[in-house]
C-alpha atoms as a PDB file:
ATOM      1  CA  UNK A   1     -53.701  21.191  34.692  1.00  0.00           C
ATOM      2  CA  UNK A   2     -55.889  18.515  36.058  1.00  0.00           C
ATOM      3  CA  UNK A   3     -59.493  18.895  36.081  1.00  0.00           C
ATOM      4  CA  UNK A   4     -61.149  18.581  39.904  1.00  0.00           C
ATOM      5  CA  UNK A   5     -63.571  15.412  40.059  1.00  0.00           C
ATOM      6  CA  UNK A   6     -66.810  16.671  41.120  1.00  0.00           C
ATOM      7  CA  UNK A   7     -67.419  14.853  44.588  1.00  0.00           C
ATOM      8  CA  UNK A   8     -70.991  15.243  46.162  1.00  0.00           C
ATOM      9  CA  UNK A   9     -70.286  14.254  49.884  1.00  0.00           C
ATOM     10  CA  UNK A  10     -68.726  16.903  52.142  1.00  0.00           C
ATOM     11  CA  UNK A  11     -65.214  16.087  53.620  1.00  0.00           C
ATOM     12  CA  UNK A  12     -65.019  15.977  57.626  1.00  0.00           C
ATOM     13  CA  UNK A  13     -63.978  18.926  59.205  1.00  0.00           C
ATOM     14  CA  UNK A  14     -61.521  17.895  62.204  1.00  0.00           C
ATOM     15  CA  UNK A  15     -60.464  21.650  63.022  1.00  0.00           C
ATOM     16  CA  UNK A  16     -61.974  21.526  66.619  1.00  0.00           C
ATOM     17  CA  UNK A  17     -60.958  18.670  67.478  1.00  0.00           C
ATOM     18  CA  UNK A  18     -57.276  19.224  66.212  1.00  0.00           C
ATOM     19  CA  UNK A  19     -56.614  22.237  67.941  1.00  0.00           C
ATOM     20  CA  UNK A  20     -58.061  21.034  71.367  1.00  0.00           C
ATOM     21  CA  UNK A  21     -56.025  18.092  71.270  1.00  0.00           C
ATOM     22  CA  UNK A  22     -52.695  20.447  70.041  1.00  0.00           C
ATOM     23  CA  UNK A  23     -53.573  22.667  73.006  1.00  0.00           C
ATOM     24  CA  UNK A  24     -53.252  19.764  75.517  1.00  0.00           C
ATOM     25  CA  UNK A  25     -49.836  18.686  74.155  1.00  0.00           C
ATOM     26  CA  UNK A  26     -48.274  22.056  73.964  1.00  0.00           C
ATOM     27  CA  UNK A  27     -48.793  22.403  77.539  1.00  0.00           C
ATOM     28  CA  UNK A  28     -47.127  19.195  78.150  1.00  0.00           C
ATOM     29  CA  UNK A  29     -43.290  20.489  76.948  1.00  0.00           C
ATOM     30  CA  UNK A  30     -42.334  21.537  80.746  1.00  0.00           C
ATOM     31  CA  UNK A  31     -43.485  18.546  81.960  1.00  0.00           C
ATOM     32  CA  UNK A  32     -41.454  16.156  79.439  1.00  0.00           C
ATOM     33  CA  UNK A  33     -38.280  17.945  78.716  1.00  0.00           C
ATOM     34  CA  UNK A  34     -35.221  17.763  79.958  1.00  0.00           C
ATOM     35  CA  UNK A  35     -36.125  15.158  82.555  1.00  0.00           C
ATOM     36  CA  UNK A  36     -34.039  12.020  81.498  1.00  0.00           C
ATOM     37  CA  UNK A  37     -37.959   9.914  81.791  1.00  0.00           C
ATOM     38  CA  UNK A  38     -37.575   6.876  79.470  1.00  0.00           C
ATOM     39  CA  UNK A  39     -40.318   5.625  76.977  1.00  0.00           C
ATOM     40  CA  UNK A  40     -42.921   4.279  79.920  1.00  0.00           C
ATOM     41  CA  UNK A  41     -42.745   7.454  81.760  1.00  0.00           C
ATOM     42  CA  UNK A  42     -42.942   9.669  78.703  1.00  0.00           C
ATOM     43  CA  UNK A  43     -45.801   7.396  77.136  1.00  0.00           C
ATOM     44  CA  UNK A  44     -47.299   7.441  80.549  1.00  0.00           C
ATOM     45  CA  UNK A  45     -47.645  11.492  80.839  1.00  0.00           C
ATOM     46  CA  UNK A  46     -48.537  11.811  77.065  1.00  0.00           C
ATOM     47  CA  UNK A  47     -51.253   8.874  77.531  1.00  0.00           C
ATOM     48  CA  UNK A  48     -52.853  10.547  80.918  1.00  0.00           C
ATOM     49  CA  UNK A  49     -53.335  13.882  78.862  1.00  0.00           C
ATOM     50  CA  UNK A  50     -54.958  12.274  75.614  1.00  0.00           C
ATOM     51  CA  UNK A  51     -57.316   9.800  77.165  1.00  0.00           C
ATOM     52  CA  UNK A  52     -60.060  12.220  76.792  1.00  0.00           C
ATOM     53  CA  UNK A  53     -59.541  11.815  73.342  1.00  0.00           C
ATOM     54  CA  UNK A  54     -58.926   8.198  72.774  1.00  0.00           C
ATOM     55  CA  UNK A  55     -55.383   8.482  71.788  1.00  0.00           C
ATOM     56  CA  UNK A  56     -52.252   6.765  73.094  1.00  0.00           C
ATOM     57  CA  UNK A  57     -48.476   6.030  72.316  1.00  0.00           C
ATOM     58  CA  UNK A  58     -46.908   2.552  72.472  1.00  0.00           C
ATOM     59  CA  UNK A  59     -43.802   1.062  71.462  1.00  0.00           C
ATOM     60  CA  UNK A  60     -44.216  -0.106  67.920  1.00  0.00           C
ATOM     61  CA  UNK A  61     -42.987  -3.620  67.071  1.00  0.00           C
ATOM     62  CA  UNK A  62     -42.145  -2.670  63.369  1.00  0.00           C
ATOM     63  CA  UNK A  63     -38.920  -3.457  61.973  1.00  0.00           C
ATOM     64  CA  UNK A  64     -39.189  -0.340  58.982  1.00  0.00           C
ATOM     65  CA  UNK A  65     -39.182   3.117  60.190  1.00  0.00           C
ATOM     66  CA  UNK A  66     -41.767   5.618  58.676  1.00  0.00           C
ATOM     67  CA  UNK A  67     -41.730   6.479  55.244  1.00  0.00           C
ATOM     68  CA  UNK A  68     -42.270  10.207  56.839  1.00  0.00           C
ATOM     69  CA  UNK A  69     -38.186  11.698  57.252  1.00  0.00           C
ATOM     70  CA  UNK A  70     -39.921  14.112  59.633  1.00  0.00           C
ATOM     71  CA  UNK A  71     -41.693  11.317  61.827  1.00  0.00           C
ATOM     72  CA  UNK A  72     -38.551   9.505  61.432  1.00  0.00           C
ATOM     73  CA  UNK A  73     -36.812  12.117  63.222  1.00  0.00           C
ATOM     74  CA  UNK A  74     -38.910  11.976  66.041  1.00  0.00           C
ATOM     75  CA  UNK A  75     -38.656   8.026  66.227  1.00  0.00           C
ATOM     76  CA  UNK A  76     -42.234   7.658  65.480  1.00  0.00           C
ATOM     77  CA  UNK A  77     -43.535   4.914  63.437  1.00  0.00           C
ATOM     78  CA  UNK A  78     -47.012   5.533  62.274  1.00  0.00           C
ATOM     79  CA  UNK A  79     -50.551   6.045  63.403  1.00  0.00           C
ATOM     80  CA  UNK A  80     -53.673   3.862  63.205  1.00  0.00           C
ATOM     81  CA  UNK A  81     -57.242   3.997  64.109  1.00  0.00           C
ATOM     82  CA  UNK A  82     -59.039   1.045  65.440  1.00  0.00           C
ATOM     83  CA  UNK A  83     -63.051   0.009  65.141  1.00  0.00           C
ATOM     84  CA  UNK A  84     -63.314   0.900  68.830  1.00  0.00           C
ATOM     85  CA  UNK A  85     -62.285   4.463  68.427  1.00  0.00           C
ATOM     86  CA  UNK A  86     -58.666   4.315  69.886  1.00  0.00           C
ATOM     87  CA  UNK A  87     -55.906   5.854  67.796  1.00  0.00           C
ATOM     88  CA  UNK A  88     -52.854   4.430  68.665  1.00  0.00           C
ATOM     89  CA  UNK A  89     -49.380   6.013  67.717  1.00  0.00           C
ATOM     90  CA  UNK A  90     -46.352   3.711  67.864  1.00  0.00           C
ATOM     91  CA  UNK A  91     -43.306   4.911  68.262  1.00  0.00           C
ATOM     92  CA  UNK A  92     -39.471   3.343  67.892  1.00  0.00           C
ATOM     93  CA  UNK A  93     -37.138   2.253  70.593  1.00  0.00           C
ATOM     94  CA  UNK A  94     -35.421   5.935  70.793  1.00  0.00           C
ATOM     95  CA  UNK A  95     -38.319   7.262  71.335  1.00  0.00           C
ATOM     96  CA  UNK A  96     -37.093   9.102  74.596  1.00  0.00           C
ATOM     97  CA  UNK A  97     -34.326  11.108  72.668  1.00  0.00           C
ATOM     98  CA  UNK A  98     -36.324  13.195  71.529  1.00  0.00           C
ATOM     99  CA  UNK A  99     -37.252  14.745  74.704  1.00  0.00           C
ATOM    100  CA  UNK A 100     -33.309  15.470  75.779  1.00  0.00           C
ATOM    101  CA  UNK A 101     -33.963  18.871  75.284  1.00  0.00           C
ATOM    102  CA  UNK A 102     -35.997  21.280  73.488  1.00  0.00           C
ATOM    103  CA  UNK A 103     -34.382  21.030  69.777  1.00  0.00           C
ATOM    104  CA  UNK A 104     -37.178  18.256  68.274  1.00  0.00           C
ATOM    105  CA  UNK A 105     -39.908  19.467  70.230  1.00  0.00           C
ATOM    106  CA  UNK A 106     -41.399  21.548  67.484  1.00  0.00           C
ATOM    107  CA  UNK A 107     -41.190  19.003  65.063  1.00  0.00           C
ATOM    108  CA  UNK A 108     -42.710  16.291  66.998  1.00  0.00           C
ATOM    109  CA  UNK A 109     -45.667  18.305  67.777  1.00  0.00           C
ATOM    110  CA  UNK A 110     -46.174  18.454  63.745  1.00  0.00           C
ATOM    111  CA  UNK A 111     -45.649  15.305  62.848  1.00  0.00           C
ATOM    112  CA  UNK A 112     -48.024  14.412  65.618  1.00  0.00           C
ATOM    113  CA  UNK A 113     -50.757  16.709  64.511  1.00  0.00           C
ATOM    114  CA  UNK A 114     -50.077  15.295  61.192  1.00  0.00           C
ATOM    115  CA  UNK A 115     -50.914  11.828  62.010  1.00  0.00           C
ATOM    116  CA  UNK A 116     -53.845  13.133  63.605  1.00  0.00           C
ATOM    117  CA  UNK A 117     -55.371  14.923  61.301  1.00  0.00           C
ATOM    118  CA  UNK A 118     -55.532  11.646  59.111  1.00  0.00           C
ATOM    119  CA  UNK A 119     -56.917   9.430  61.963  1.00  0.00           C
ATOM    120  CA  UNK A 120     -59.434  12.166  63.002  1.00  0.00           C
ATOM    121  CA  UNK A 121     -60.897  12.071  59.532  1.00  0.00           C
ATOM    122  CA  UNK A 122     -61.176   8.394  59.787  1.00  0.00           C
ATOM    123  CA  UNK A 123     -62.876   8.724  63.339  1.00  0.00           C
ATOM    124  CA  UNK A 124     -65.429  10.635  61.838  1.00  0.00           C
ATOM    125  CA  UNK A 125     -65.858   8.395  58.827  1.00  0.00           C
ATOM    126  CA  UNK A 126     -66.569   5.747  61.648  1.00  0.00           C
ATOM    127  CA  UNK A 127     -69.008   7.861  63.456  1.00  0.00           C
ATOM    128  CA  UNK A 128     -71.354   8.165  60.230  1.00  0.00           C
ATOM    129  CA  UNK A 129     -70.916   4.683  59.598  1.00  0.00           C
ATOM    130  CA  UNK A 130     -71.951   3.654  62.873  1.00  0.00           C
ATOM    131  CA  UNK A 131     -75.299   6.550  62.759  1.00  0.00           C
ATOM    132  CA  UNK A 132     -76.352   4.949  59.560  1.00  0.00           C
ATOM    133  CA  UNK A 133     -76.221   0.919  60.264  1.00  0.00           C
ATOM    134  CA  UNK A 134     -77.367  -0.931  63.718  1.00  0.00           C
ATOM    135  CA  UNK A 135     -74.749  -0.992  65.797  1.00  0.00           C
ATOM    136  CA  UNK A 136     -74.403  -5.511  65.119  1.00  0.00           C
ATOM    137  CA  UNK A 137     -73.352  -4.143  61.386  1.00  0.00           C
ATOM    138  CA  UNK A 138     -71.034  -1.670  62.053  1.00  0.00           C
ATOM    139  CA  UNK A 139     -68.006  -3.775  62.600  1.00  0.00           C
ATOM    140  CA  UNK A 140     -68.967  -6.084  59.638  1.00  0.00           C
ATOM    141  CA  UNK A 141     -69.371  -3.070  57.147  1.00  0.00           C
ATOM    142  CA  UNK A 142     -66.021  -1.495  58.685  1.00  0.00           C
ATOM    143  CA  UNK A 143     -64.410  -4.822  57.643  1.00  0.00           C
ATOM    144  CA  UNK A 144     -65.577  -4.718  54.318  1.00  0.00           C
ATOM    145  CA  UNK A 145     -64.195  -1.244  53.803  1.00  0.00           C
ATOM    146  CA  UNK A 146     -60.642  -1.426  55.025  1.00  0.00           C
ATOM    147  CA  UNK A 147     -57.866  -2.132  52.279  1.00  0.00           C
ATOM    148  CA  UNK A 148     -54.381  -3.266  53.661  1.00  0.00           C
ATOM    149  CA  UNK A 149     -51.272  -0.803  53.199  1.00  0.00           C
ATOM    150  CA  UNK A 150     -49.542  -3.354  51.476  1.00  0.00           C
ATOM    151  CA  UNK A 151     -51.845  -3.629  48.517  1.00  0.00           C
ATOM    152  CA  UNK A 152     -51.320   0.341  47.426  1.00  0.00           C
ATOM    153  CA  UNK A 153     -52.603   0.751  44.721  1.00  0.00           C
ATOM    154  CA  UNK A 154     -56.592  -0.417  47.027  1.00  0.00           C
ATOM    155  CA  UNK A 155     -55.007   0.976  49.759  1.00  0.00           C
ATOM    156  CA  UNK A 156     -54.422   4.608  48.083  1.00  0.00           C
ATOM    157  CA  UNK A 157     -57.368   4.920  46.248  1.00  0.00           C
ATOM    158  CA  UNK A 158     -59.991   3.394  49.220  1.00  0.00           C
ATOM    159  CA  UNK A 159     -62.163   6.362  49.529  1.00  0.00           C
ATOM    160  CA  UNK A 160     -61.948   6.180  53.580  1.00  0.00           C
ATOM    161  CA  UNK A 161     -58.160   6.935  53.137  1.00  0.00           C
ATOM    162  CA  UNK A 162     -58.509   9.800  49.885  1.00  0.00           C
ATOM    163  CA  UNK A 163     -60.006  12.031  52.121  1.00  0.00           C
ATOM    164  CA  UNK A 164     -57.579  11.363  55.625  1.00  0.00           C
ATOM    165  CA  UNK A 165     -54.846  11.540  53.092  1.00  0.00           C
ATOM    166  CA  UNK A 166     -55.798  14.785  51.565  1.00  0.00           C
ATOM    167  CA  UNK A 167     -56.328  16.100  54.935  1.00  0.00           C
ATOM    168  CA  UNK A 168     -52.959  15.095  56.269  1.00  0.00           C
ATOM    169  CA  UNK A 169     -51.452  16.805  52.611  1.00  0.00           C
ATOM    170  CA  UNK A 170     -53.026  19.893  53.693  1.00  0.00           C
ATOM    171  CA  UNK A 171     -51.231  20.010  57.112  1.00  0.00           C
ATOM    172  CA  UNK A 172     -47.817  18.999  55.354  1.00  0.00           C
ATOM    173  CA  UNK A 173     -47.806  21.980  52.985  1.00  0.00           C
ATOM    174  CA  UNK A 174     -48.839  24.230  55.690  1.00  0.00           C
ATOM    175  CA  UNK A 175     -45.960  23.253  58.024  1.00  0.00           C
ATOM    176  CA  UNK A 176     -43.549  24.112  55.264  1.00  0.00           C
ATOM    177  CA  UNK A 177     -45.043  27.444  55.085  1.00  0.00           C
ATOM    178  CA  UNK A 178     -46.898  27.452  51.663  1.00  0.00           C
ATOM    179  CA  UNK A 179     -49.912  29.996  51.915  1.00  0.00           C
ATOM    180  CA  UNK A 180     -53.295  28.714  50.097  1.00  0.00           C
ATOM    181  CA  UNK A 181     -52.624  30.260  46.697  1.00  0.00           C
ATOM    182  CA  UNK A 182     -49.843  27.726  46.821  1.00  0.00           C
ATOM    183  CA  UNK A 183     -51.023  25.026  47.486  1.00  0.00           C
ATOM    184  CA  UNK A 184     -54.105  25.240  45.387  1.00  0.00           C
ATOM    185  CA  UNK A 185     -51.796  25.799  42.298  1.00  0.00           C
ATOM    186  CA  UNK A 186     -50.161  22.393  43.308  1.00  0.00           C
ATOM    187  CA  UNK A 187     -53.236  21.293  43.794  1.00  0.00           C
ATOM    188  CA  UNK A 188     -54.095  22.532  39.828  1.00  0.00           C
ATOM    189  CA  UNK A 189     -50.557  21.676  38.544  1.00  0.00           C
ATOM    190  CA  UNK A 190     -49.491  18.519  40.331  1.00  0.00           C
ATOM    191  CA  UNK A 191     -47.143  17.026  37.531  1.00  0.00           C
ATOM    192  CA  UNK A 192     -46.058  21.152  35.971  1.00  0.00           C
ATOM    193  CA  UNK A 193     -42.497  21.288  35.047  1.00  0.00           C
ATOM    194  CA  UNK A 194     -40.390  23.499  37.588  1.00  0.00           C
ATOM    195  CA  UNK A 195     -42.684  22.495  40.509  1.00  0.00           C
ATOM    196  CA  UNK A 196     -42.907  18.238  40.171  1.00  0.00           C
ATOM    197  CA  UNK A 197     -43.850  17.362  43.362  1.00  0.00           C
ATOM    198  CA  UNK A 198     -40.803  17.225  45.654  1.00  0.00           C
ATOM    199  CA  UNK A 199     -41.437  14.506  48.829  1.00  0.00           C
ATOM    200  CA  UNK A 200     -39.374  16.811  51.178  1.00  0.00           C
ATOM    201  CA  UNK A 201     -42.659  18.927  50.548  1.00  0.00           C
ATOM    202  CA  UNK A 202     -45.364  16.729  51.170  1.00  0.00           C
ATOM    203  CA  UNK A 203     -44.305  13.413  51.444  1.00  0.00           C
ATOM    204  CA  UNK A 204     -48.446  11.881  50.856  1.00  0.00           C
ATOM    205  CA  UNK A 205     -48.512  14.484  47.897  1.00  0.00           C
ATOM    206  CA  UNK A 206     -46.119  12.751  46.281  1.00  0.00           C
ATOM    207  CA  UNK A 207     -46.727   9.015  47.021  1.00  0.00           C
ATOM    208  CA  UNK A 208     -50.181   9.904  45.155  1.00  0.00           C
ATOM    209  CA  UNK A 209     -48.559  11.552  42.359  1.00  0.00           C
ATOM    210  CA  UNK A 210     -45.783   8.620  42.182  1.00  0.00           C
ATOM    211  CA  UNK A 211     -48.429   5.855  42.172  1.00  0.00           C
ATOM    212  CA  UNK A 212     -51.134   7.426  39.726  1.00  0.00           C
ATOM    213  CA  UNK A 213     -51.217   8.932  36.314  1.00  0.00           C
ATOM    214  CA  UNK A 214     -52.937  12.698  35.604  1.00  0.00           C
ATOM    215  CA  UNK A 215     -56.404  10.672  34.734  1.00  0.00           C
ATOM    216  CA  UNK A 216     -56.635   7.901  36.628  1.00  0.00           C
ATOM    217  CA  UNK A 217     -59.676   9.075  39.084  1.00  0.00           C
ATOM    218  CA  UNK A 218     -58.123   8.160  42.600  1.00  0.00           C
ATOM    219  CA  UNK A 219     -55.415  10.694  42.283  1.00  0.00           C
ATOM    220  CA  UNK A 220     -58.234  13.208  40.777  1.00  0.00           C
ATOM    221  CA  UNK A 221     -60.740  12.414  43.762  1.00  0.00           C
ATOM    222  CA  UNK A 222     -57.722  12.964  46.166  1.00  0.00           C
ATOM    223  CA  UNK A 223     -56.786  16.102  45.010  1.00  0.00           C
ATOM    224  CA  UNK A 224     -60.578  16.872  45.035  1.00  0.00           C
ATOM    225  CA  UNK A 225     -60.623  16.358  48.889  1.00  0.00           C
ATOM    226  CA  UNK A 226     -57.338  18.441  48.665  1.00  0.00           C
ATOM    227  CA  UNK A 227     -58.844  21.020  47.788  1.00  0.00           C
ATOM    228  CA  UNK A 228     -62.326  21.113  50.054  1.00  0.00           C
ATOM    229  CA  UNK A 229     -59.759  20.789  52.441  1.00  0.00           C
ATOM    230  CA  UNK A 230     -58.419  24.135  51.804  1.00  0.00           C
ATOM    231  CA  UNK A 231     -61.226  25.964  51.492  1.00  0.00           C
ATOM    232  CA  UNK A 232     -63.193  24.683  54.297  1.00  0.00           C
ATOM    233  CA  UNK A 233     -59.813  25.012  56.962  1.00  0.00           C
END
């Protein structure tokens, strides 16, 4: 059992937000299925209903698919979150498939929430960033901050991305229908025999239990936020 690392700061609650922005796209399903658009005219409806939001979809220029099987299924790439406040999904040439009929509908609207939930976390990181420097600082100290993917070890344990991460764990567990009790016991019991953490689970869960040992204090601090995040949601 690994023993929580006591963190002082509150994690960012992204509920609202989330289930505004979920709303919106569920009521989109009549208006993209089944209508042979391609990827402009799908992009193009799913932009014009998130723009109140700051979100868009564009064609992603990366040669890898997502490490994600579940966002690979729904030809979508990954999501980031720029300085300005956009959050920008990319998705893959096929993109349009998915909207053939009905089938992947369900999924995509998960694995889109998913990516969400992460980005939202970081758009409220930036917003208390921004409250506590002048504005000619913020995109300096924003700078400083970021870690690139590539380098994963900084990239994992940046604190910006422990908490979006343990938010977007949250979401995965959920979607696979684990009730709280279950996933706080992962949360207490990440490495227990019988349950080692499976990736068709929770694919972040994993990565973090795959890259870190039981005491090193980014995977500790992560599942931390994990938990706030389940308690708080």
């Amino acid at each position: 059992m690994i023993k929580l690392t006591k963190i002082l700061e509150g994690v960012i609650n992204v509920d609202n937000t989330l289930r505004f922005i979920k709303s919106d796209l569920l009521k989109l399903k009549s208006k993209l299925i089944g209508h042979n658009y391609g990827n402009l005219e799908i992009e193009s409806i799913l932009n014009k209903a998130l723009a109140k939001y700051s979100i868009e979809f564009d064609n992603g220029m990366s040669s890898q698919g997502s490490s994600d099987d579940d966002a690979s299924s729904v030809y979508l790439l990954n999501a980031s979150t720029y300085d300005n406040g956009l959050i920008k999904i990319e998705y893959e040439d096929e993109f349009y498939q998915i909207f053939d009929d009905s089938e992947k509908w369900d999924l995509f609207i998960k694995v889109v929430t998913r990516m969400l939930s992460h980005e939202l976390v970081h758009i409220g990181q930036f917003g208390k960033i921004r409250k506590k420097n002048k504005s000619y600082k913020y995109f300096d100290i924003l700078s400083k901050m970021r870690v690139a993917p590539e380098d994963t070890v900084k990239y994992l344990s940046n604190k910006m991305e422990l908490m979006a991460f343990a938010r977007e764990a949250v979401e995965q567990f959920r979607d696979i229908g684990y009730d709280d009790n279950q996933i706080l016991n992962r949360i207490k019991h990440p490495f227990q025999e019988g349950i080692y953490p499976d990736r068709a689970e929770s694919n972040v869960f994993w990565t973090y239990t795959e890259w870190f040992e039981p005491n090193d204090n980014a995977l500790k601090k992560f599942l931390s936020y994990m938990y706030m995040y389940l308690k708080s949601t």
